[in-house]
PDB file of N, CA and C in Angstrom:
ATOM      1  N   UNK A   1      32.184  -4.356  98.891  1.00  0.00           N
ATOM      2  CA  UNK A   1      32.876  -4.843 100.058  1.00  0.00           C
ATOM      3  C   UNK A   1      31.895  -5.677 100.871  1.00  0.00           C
ATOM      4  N   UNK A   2      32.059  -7.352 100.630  1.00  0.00           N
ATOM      5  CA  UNK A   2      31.155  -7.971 101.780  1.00  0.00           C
ATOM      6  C   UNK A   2      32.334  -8.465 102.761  1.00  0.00           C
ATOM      7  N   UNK A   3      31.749  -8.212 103.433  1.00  0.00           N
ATOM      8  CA  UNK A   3      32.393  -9.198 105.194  1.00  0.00           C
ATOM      9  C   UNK A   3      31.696 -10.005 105.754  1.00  0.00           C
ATOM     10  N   UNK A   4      32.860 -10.570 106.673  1.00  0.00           N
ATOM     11  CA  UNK A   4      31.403 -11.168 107.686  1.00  0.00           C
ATOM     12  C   UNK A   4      31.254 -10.939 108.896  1.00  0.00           C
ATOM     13  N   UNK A   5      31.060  -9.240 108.889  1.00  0.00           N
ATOM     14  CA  UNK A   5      31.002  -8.144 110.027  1.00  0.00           C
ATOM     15  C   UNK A   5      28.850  -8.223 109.675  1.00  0.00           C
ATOM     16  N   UNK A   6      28.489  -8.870 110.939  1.00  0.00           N
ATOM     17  CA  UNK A   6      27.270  -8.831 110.930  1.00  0.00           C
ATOM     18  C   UNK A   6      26.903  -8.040 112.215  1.00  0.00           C
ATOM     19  N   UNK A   7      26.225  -6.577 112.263  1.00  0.00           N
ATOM     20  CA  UNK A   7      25.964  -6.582 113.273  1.00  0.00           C
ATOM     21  C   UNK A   7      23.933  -6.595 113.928  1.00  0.00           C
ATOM     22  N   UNK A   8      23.678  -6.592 114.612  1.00  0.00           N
ATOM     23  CA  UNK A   8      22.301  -7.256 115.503  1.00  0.00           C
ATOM     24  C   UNK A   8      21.403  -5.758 115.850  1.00  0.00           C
ATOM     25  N   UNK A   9      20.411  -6.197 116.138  1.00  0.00           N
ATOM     26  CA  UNK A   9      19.302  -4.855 116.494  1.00  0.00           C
ATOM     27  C   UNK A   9      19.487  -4.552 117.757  1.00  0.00           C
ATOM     28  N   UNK A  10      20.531  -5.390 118.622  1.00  0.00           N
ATOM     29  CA  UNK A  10      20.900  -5.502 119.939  1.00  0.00           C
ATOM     30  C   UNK A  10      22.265  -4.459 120.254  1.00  0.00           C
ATOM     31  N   UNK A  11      22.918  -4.366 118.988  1.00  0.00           N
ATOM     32  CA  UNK A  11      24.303  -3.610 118.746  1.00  0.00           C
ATOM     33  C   UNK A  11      23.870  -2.322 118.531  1.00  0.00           C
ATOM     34  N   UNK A  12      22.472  -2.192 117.289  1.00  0.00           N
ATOM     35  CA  UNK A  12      22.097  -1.242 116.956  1.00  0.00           C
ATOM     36  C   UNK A  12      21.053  -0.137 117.549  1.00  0.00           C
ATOM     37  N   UNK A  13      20.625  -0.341 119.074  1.00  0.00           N
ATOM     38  CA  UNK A  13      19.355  -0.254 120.107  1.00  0.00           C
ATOM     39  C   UNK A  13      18.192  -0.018 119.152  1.00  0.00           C
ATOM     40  N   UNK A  14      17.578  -0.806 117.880  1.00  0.00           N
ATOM     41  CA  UNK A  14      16.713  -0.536 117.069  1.00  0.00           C
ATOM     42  C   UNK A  14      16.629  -1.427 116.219  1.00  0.00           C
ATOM     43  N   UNK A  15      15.461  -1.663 115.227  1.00  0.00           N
ATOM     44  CA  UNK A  15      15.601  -2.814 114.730  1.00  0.00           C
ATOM     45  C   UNK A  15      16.317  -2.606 113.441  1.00  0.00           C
ATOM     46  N   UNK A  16      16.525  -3.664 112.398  1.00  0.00           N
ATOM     47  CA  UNK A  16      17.368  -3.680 110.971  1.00  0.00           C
ATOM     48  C   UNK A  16      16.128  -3.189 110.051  1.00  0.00           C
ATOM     49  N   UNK A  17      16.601  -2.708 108.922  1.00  0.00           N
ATOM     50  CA  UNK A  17      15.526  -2.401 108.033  1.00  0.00           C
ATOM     51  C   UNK A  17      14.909  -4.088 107.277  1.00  0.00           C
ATOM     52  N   UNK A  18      13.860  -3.732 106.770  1.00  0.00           N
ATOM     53  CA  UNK A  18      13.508  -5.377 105.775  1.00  0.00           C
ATOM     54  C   UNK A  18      14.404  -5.176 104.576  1.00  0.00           C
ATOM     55  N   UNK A  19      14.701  -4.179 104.317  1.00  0.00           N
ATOM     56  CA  UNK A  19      15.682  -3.888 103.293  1.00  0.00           C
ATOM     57  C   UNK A  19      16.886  -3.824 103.144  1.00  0.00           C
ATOM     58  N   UNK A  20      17.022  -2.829 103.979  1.00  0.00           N
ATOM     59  CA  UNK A  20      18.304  -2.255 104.082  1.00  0.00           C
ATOM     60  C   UNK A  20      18.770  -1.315 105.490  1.00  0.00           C
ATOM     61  N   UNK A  21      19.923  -1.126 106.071  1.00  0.00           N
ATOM     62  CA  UNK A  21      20.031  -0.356 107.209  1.00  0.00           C
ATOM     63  C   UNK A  21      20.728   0.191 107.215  1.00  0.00           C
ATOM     64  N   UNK A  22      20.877   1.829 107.118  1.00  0.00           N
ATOM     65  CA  UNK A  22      22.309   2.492 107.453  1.00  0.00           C
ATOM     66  C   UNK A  22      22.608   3.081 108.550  1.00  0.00           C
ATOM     67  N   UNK A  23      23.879   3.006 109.026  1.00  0.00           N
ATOM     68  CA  UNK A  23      24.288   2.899 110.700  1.00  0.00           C
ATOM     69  C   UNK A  23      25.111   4.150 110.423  1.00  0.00           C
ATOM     70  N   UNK A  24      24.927   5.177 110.927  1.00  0.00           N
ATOM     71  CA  UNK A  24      25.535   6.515 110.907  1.00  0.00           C
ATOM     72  C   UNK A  24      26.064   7.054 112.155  1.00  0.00           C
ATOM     73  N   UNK A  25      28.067   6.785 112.339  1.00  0.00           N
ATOM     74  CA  UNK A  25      28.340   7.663 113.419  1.00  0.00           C
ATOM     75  C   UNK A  25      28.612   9.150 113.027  1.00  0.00           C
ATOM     76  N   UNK A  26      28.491   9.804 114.235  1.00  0.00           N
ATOM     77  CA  UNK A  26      28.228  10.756 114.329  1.00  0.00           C
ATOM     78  C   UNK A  26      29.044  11.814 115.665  1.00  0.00           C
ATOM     79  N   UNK A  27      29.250  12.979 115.200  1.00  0.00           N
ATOM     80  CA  UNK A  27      29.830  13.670 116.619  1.00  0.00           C
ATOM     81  C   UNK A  27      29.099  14.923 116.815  1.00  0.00           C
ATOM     82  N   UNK A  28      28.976  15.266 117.973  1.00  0.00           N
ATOM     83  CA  UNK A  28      28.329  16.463 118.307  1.00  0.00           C
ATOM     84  C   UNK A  28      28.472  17.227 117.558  1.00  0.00           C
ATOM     85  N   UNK A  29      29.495  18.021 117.243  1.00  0.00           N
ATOM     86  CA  UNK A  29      30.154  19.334 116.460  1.00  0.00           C
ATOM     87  C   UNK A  29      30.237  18.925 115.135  1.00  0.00           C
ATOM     88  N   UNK A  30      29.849  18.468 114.526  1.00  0.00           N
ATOM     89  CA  UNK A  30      29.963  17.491 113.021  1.00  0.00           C
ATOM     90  C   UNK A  30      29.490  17.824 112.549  1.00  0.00           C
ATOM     91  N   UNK A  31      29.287  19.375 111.431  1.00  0.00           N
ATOM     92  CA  UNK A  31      28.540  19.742 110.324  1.00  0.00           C
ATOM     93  C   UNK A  31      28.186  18.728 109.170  1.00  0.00           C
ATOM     94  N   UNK A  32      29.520  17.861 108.723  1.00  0.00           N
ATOM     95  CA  UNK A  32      28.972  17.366 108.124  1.00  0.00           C
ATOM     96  C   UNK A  32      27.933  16.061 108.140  1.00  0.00           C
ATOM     97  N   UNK A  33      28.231  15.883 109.682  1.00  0.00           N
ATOM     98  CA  UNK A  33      27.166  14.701 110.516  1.00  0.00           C
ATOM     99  C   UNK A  33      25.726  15.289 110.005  1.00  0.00           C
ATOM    100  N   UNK A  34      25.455  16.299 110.395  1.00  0.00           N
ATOM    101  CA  UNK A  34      24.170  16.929 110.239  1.00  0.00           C
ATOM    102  C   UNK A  34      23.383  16.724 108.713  1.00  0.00           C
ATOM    103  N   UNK A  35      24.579  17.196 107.843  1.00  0.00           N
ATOM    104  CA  UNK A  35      23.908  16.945 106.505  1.00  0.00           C
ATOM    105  C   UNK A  35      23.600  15.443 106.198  1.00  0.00           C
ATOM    106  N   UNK A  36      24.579  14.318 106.473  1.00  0.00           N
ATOM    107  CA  UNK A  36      24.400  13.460 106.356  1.00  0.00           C
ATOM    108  C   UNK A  36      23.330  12.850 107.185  1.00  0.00           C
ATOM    109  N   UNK A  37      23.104  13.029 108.484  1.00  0.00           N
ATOM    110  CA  UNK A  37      21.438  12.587 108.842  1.00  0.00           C
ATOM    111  C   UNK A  37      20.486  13.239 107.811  1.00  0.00           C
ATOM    112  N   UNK A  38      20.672  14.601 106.986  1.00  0.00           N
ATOM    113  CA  UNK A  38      19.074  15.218 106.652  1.00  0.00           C
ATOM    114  C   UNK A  38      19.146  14.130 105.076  1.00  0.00           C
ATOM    115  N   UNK A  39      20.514  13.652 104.865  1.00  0.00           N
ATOM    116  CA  UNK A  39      20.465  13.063 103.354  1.00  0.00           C
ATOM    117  C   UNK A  39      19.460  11.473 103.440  1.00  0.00           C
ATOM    118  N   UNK A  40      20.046  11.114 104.660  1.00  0.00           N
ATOM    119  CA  UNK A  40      19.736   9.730 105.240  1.00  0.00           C
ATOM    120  C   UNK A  40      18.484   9.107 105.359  1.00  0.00           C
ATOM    121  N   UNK A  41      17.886  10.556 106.256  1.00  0.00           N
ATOM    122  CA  UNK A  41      16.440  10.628 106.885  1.00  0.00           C
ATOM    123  C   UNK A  41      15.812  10.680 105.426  1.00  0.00           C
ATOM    124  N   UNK A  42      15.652  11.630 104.310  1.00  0.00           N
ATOM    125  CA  UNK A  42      15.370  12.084 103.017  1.00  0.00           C
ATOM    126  C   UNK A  42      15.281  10.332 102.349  1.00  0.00           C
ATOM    127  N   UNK A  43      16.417   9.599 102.189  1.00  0.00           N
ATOM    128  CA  UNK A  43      16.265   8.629 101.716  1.00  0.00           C
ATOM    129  C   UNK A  43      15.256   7.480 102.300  1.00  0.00           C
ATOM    130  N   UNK A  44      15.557   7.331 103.816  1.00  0.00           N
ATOM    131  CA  UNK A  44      14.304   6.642 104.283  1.00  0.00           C
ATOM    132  C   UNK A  44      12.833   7.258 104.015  1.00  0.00           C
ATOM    133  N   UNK A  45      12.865   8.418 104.198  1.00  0.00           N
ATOM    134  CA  UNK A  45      11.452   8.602 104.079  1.00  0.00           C
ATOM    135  C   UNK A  45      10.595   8.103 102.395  1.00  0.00           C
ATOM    136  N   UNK A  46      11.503   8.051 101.778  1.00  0.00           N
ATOM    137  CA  UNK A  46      11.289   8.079 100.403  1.00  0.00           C
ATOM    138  C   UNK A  46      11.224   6.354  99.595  1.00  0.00           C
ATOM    139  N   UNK A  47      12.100   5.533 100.537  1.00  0.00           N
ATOM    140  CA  UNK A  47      12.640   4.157 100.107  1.00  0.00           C
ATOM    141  C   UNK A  47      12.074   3.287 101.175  1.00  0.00           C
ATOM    142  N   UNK A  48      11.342   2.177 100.458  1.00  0.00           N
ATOM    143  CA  UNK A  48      10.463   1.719 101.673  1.00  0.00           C
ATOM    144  C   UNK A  48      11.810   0.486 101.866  1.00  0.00           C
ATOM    145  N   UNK A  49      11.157   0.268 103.261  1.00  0.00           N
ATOM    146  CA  UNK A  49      12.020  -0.985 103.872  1.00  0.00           C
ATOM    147  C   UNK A  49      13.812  -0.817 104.122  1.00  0.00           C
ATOM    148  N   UNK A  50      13.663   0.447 104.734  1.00  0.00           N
ATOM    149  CA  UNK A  50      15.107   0.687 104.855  1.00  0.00           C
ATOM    150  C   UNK A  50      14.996   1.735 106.258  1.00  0.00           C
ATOM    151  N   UNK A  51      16.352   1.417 106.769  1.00  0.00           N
ATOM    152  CA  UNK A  51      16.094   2.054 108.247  1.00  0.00           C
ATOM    153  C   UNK A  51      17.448   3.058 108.356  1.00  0.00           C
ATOM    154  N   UNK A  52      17.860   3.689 109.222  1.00  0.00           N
ATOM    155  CA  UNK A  52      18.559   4.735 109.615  1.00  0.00           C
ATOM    156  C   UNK A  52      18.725   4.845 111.196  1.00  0.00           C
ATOM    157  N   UNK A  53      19.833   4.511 111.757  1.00  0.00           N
ATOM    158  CA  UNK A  53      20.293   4.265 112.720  1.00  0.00           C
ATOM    159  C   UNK A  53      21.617   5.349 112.950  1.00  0.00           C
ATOM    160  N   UNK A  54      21.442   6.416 113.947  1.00  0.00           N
ATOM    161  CA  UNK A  54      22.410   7.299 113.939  1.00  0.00           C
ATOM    162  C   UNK A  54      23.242   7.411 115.627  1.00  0.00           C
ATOM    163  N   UNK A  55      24.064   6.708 115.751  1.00  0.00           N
ATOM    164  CA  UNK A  55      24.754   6.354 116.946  1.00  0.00           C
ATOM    165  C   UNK A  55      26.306   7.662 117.295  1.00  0.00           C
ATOM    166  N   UNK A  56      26.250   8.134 118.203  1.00  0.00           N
ATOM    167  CA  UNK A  56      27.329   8.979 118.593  1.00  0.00           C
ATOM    168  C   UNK A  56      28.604   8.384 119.016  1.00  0.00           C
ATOM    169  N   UNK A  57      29.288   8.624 118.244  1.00  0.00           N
ATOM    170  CA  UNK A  57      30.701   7.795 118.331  1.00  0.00           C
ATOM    171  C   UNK A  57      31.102   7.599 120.321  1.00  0.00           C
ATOM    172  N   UNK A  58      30.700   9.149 120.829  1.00  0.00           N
ATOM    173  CA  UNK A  58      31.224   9.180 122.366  1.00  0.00           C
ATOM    174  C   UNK A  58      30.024   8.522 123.118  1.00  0.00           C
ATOM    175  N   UNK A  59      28.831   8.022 122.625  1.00  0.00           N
ATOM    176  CA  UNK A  59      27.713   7.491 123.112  1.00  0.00           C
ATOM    177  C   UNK A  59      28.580   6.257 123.102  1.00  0.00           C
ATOM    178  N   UNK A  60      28.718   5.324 122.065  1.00  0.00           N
ATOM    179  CA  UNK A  60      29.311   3.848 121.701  1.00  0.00           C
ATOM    180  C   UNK A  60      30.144   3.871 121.313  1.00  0.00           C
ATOM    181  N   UNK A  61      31.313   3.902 121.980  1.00  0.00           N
ATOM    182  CA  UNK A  61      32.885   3.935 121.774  1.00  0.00           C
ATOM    183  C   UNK A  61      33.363   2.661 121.110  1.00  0.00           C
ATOM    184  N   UNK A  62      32.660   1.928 122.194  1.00  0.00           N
ATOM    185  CA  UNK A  62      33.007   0.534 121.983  1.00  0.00           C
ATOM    186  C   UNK A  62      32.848  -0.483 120.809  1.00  0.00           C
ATOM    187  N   UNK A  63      31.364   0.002 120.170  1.00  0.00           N
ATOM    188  CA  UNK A  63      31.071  -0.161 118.796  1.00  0.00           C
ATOM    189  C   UNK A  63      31.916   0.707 117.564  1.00  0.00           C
ATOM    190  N   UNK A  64      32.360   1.537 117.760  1.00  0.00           N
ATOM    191  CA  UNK A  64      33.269   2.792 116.830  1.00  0.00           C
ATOM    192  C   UNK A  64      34.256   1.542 117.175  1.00  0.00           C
ATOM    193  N   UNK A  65      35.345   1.557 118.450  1.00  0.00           N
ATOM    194  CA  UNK A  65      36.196   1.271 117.762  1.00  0.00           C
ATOM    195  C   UNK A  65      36.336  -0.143 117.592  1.00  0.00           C
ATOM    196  N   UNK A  66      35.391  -1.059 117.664  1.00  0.00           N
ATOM    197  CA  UNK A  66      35.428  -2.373 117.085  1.00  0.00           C
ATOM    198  C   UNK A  66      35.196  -2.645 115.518  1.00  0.00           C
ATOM    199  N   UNK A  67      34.335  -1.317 115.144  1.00  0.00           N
ATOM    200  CA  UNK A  67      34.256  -0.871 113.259  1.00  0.00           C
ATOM    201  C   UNK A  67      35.226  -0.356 112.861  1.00  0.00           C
ATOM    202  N   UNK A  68      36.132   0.457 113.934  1.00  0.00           N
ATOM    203  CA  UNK A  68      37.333   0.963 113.698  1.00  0.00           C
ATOM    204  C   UNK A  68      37.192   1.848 113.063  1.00  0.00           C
ATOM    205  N   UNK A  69      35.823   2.932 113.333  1.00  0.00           N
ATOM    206  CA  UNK A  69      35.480   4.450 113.357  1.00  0.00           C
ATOM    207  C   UNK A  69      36.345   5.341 113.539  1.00  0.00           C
ATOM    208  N   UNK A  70      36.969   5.838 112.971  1.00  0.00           N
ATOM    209  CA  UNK A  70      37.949   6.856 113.072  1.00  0.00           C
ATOM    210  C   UNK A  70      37.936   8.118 112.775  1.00  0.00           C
ATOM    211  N   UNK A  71      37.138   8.528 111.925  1.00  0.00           N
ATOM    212  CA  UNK A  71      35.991  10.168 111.489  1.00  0.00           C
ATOM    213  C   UNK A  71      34.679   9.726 111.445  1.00  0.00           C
ATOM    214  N   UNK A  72      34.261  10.922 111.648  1.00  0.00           N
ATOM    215  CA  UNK A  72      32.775  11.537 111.180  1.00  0.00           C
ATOM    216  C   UNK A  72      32.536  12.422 110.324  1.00  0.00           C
ATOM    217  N   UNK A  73      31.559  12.329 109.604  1.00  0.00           N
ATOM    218  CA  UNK A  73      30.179  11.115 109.791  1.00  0.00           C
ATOM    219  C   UNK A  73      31.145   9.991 109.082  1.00  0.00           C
ATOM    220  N   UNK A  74      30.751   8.314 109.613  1.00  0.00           N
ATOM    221  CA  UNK A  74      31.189   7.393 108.572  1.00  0.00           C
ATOM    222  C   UNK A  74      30.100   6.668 108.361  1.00  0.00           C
ATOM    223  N   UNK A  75      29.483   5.943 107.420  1.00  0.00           N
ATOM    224  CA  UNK A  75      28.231   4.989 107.203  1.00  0.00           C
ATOM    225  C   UNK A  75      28.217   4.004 106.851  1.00  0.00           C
ATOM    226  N   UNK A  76      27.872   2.926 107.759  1.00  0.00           N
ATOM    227  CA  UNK A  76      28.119   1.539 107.076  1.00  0.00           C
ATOM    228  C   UNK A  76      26.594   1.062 106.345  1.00  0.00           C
ATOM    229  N   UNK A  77      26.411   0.141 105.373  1.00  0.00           N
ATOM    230  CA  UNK A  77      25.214  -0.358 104.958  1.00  0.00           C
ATOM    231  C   UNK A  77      25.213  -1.293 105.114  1.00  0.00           C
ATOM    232  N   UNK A  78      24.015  -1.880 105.907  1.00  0.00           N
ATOM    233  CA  UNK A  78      24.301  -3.427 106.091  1.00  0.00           C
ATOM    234  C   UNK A  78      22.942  -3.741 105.160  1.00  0.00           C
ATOM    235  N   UNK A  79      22.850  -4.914 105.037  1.00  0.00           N
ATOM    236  CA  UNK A  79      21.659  -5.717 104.238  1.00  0.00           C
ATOM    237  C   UNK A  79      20.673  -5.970 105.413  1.00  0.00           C
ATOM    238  N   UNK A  80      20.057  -6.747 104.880  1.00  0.00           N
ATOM    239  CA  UNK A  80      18.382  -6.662 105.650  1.00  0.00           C
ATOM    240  C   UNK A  80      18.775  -8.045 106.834  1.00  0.00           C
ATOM    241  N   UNK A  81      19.791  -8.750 106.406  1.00  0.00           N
ATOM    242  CA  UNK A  81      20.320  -9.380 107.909  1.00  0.00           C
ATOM    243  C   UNK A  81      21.746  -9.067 108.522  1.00  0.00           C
ATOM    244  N   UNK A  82      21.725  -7.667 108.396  1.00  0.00           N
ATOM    245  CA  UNK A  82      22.942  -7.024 109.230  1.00  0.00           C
ATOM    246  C   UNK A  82      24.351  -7.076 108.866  1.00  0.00           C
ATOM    247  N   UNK A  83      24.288  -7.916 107.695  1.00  0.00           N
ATOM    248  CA  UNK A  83      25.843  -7.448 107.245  1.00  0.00           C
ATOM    249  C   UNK A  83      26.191  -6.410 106.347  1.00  0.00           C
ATOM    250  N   UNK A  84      27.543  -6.508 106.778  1.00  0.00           N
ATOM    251  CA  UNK A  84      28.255  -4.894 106.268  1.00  0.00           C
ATOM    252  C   UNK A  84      28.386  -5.059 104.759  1.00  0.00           C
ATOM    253  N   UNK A  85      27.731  -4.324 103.948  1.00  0.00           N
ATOM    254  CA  UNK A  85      28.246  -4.328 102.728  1.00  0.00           C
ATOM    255  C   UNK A  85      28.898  -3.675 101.998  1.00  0.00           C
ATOM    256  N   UNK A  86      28.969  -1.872 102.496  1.00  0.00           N
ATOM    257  CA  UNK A  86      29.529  -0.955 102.072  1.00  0.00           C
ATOM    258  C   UNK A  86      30.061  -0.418 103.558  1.00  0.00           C
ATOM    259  N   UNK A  87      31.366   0.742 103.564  1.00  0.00           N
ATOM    260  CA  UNK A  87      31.293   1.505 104.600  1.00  0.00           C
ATOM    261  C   UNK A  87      31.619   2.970 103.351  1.00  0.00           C
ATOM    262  N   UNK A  88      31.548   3.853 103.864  1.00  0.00           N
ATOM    263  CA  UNK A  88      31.985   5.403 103.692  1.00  0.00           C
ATOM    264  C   UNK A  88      31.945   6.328 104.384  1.00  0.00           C
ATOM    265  N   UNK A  89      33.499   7.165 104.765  1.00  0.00           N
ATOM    266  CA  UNK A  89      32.924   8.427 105.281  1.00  0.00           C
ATOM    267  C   UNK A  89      33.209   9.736 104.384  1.00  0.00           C
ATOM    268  N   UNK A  90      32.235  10.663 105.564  1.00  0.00           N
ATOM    269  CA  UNK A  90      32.566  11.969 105.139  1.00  0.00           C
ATOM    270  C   UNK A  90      30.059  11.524 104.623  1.00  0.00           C
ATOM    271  N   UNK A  91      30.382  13.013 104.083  1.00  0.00           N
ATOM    272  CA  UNK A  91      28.685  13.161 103.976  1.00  0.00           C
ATOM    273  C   UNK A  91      28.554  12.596 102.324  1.00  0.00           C
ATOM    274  N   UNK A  92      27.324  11.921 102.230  1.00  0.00           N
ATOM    275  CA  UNK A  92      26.990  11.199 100.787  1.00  0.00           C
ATOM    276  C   UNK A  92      26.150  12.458 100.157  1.00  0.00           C
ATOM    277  N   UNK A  93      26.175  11.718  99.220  1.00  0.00           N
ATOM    278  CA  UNK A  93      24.789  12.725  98.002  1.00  0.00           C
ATOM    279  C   UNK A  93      23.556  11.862  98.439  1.00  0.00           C
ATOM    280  N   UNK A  94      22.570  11.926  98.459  1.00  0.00           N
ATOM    281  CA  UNK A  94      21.386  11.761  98.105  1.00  0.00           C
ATOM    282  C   UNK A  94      21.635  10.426  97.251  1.00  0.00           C
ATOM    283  N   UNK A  95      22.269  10.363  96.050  1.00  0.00           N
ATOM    284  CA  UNK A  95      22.149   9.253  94.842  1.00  0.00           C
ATOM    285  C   UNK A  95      23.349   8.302  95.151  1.00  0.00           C
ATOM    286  N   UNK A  96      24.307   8.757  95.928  1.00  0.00           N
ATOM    287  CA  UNK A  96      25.477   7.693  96.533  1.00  0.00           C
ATOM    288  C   UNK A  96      24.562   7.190  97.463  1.00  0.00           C
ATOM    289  N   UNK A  97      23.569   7.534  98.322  1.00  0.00           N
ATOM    290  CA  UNK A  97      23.285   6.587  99.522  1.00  0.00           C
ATOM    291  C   UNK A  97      22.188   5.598  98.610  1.00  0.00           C
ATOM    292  N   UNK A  98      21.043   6.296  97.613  1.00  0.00           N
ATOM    293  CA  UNK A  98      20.432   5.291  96.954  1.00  0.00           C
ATOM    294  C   UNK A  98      20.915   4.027  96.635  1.00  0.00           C
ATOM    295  N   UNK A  99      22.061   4.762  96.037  1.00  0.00           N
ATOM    296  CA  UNK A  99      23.328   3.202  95.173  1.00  0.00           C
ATOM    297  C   UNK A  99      23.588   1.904  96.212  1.00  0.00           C
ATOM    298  N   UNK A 100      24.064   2.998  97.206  1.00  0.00           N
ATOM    299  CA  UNK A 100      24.544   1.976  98.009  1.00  0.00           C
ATOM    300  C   UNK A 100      23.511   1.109  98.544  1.00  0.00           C
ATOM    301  N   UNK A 101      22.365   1.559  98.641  1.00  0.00           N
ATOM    302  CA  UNK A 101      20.742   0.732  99.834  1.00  0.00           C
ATOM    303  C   UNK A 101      20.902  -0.064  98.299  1.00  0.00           C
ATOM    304  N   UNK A 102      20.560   0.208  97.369  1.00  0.00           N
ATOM    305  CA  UNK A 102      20.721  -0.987  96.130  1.00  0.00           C
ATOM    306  C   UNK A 102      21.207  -1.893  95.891  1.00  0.00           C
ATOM    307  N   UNK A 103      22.871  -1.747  96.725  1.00  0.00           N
ATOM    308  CA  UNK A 103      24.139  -2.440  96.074  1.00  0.00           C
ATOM    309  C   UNK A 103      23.357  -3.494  97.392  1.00  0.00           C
ATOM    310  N   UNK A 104      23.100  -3.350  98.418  1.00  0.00           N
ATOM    311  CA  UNK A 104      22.687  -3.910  99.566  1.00  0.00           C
ATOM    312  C   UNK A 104      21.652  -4.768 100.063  1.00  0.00           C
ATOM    313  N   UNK A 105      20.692  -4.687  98.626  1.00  0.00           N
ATOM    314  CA  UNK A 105      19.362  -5.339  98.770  1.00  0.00           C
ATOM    315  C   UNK A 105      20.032  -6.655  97.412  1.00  0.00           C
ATOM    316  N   UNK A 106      20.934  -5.690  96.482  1.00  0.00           N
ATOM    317  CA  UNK A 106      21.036  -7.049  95.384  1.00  0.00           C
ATOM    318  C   UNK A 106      22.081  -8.239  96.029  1.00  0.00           C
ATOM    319  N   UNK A 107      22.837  -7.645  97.289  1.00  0.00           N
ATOM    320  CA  UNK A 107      23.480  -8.870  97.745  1.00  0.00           C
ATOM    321  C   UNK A 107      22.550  -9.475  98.426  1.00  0.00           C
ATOM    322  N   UNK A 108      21.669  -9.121  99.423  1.00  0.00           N
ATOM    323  CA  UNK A 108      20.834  -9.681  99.791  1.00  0.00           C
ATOM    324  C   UNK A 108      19.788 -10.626  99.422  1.00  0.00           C
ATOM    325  N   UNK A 109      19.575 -10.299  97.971  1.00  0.00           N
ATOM    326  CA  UNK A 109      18.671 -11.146  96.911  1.00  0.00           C
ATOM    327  C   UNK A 109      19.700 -12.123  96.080  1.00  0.00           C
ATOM    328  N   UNK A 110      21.193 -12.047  96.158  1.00  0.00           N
ATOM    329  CA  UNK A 110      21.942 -12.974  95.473  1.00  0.00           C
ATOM    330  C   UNK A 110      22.184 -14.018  96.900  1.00  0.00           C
ATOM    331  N   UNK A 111      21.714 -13.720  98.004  1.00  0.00           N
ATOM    332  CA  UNK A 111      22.367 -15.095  98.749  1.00  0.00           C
ATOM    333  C   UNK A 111      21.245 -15.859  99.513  1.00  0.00           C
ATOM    334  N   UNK A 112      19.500 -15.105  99.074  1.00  0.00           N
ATOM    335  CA  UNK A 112      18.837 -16.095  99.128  1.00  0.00           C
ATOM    336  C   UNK A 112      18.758 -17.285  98.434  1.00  0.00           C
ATOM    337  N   UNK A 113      18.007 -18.499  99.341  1.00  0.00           N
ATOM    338  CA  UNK A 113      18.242 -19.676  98.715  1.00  0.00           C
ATOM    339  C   UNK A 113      17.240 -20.317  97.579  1.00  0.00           C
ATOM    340  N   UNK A 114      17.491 -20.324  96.420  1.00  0.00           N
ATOM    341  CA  UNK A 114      16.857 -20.566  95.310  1.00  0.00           C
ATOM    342  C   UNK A 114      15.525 -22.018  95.680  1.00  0.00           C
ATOM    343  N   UNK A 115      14.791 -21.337  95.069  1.00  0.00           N
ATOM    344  CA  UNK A 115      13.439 -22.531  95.553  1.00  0.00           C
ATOM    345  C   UNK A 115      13.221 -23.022  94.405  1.00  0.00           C
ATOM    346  N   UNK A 116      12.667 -24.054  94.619  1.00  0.00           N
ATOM    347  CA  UNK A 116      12.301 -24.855  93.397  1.00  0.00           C
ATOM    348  C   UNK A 116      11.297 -26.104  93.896  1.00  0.00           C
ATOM    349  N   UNK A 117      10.684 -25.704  92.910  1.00  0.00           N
ATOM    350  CA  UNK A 117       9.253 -26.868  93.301  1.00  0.00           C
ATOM    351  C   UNK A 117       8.151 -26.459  92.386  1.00  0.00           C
TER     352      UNK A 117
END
């Protein structure tokens, strides 16, 4: 899923990964919010150049419902210049969030501009 839902380090109060960025809402009472930050955090720590951004739906309403956030946890992946490439909710595995930071860096490497010289 590409769009051309780009969002900014200004949207996100943090910067984008060089890689990859996943934007995680979240609700207070949200068990499965919880697992999904420890899956998230686990993957950044492990995958260089990728960031983790975890925003509270009742913190940024306004961002939820302009993504049109409707449960928690939901996760969007954007590429290393902020567009949306995947969304999902509910909590990932460990190897679904890998896939996805993957699926996210190869769009990112298919729409740089080919050099030649």
């Amino acid at each position: 899923m590409t769009t051309d839902l780009r969002l900014t380090a200004d949207d996100l109060g943090g910067p984008l990964g060089p890689r990859a960025t996943l934007v995680q809402f979240s609700s207070t009472f949200c068990a499965p919010c919880r697992a999904t930050r420890r899956v998230l955090e686990r993957l950044v720590a492990t995958d260089h150049g990728v960031a983790h951004v975890e925003l509270d739906v009742a913190d940024r309403g306004d961002l939820g419902e302009r993504l049109d956030v409707t449960v928690t946890p939901t996760v969007l992946v954007l590429d290393r210049d902020g567009v949306l490439v995947q969304r999902a909710s509910g909590a990932p595995s460990l190897a679904q969030a890998r896939a996805a930071v993957a699926r996210a860096a190869a769009v990112a490497d298919d729409s740089r501009p080919v050099r030649r010289g």
